[in-house]
Protein backbone atom coordinates (compact mmCIF):
# COMPACT_ATOMS: atom_id res chain seq x y z
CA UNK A 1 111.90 22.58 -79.27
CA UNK A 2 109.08 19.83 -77.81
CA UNK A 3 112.66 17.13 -78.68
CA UNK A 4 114.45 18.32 -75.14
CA UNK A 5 114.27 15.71 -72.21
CA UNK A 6 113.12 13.06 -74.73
CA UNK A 7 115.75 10.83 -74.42
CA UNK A 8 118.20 10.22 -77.81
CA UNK A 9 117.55 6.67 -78.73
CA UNK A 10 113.66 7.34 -78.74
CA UNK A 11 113.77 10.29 -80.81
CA UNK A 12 116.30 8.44 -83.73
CA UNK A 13 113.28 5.69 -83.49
CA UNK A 14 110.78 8.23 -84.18
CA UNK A 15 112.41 10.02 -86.87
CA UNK A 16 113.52 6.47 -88.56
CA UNK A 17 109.89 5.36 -88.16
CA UNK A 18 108.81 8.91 -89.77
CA UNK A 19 111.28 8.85 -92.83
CA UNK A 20 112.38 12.16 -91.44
CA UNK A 21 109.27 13.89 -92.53
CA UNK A 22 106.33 15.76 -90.76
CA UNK A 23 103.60 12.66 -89.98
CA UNK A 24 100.89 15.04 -90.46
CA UNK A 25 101.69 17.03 -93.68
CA UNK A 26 104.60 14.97 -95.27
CA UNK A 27 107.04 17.09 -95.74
CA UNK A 28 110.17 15.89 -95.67
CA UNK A 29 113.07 17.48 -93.93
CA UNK A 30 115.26 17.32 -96.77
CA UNK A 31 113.03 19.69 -98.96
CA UNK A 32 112.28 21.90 -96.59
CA UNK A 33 115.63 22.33 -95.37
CA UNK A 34 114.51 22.51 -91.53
CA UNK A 35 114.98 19.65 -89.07
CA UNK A 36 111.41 18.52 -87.56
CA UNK A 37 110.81 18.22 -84.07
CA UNK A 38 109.70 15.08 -82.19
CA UNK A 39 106.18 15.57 -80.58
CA UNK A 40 103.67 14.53 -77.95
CA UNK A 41 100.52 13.49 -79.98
CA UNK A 42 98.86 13.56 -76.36
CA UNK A 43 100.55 16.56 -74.82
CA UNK A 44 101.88 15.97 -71.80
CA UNK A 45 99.96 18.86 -70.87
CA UNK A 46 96.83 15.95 -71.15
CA UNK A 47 98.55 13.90 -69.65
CA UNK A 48 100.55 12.05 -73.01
CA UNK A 49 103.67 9.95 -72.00
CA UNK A 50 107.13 9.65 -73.38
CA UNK A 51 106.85 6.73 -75.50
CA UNK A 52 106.85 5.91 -78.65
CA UNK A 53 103.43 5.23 -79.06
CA UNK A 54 103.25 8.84 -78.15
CA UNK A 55 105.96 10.66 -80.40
CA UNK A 56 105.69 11.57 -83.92
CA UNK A 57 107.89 13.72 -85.99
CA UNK A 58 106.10 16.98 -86.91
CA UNK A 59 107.73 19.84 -88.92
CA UNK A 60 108.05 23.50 -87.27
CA UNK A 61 104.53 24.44 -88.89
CA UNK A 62 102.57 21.72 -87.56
CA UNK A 63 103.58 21.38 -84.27
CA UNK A 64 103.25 25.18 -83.76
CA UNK A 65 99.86 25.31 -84.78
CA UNK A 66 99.12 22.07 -82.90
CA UNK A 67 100.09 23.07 -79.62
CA UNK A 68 98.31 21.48 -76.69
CA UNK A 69 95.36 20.62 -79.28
CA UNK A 70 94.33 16.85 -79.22
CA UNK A 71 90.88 17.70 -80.68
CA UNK A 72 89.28 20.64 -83.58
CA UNK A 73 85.99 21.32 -85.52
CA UNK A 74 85.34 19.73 -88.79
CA UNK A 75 84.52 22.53 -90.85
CA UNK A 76 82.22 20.62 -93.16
CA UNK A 77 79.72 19.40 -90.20
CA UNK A 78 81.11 22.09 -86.72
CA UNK A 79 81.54 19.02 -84.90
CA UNK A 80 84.58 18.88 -82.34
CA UNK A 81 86.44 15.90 -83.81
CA UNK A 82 89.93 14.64 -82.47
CA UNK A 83 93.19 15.35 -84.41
CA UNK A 84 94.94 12.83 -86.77
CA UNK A 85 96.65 10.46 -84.67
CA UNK A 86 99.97 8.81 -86.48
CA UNK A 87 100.22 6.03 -84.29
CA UNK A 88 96.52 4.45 -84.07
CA UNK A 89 95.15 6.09 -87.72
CA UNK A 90 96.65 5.94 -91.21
CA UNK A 91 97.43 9.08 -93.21
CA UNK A 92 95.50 7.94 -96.35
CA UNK A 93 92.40 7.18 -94.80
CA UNK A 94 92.24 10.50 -93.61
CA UNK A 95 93.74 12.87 -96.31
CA UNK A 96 94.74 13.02 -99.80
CA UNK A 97 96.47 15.12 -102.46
CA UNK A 98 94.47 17.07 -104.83
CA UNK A 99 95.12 16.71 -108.60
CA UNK A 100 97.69 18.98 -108.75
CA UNK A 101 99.74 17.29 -105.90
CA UNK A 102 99.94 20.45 -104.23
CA UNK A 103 97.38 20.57 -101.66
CA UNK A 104 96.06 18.20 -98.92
CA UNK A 105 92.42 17.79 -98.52
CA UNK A 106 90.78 15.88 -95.98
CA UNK A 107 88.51 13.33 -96.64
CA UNK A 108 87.04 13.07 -93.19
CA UNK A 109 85.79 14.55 -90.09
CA UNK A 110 89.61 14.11 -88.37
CA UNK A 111 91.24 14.98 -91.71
CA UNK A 112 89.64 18.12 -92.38
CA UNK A 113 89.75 19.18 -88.70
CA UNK A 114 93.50 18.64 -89.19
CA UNK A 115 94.05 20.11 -92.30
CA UNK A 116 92.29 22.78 -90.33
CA UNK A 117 93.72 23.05 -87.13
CA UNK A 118 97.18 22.79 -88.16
CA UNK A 119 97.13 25.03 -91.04
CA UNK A 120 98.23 22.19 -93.54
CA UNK A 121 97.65 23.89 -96.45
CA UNK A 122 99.45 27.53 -95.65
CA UNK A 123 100.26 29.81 -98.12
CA UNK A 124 104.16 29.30 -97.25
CA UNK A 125 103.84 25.16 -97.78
CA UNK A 126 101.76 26.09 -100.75
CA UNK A 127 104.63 27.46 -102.62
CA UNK A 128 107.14 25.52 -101.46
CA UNK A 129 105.01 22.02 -102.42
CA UNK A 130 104.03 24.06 -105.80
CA UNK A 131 108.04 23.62 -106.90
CA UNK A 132 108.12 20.69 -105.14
CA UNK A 133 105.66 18.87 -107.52
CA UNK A 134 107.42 20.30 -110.79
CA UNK A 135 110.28 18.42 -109.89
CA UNK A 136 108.33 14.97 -109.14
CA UNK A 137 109.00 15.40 -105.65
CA UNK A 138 105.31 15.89 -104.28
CA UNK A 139 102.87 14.16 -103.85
CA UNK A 140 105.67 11.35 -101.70
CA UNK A 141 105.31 8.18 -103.86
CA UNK A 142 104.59 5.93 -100.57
């Protein structure tokens, strides 16, 4: 878990600052049922530090497929584009929900390299967001 040797009172800051859901696909923990883990947006592999400008709160899913990754291609143009970042971008300039609340697209070069790179729109989340919406739970009303 990326959480270990980040100190206690900076990871309750990110997940308060998150809402306690992934800041990349917006699931929350409390539909999913699975705690999310606090992240390096700059790996520290790259050199990222410690700090909160630093951390987000990513769900198991995300941060697997994000890995080390700071950049991807855009599939629409093949252009190496850097990931979303949660602390210096804002999700809705960079993704939104389809019509059936379901699915995320990405409405630019760093959104759909995201929704790329990190799988956001897996077959697993698919299903899960699919019941999610025919509660009124998805799309998240913020």
């Amino acid at each position: 878990m990326t959480s270990l040797n980040i100190p206690m009172p900076l990871q309750q800051l990110v997940r308060r600052r998150a809402g306690n859901r992934c800041e990349y696909c917006q699931t929350p923990e409390s539909l999913s049922g699975i705690a999310c883990e606090v992240d390096h947006i700059i790996p520290r592999a790259h050199g990222g530090p410690t700090t909160a400008e630093n951390l987000c709160l990513a769900c198991v899913s995300c941060n697997g497929h994000k890995q080390a990754k700071t950049h991807a291609t855009d599939p629409k143009t093949g252009a190496e584009t850097p990931l979303f970042h949660p602390r210096q971008q804002h999700w809705r300039d960079h993704f939104a929900w389809n019509e059936n609340g379901a699915t995320i697209v990405g409405v630019t070069a760093c959104g759909r390299a995201t929704v790329d790179a990190l799988m956001l729109n897996n077959p697993l989340i698919m299903v899960a967001r699919s019941m999610w919406v025919s509660i009124g739970q998805n799309p998240p009303k913020d």
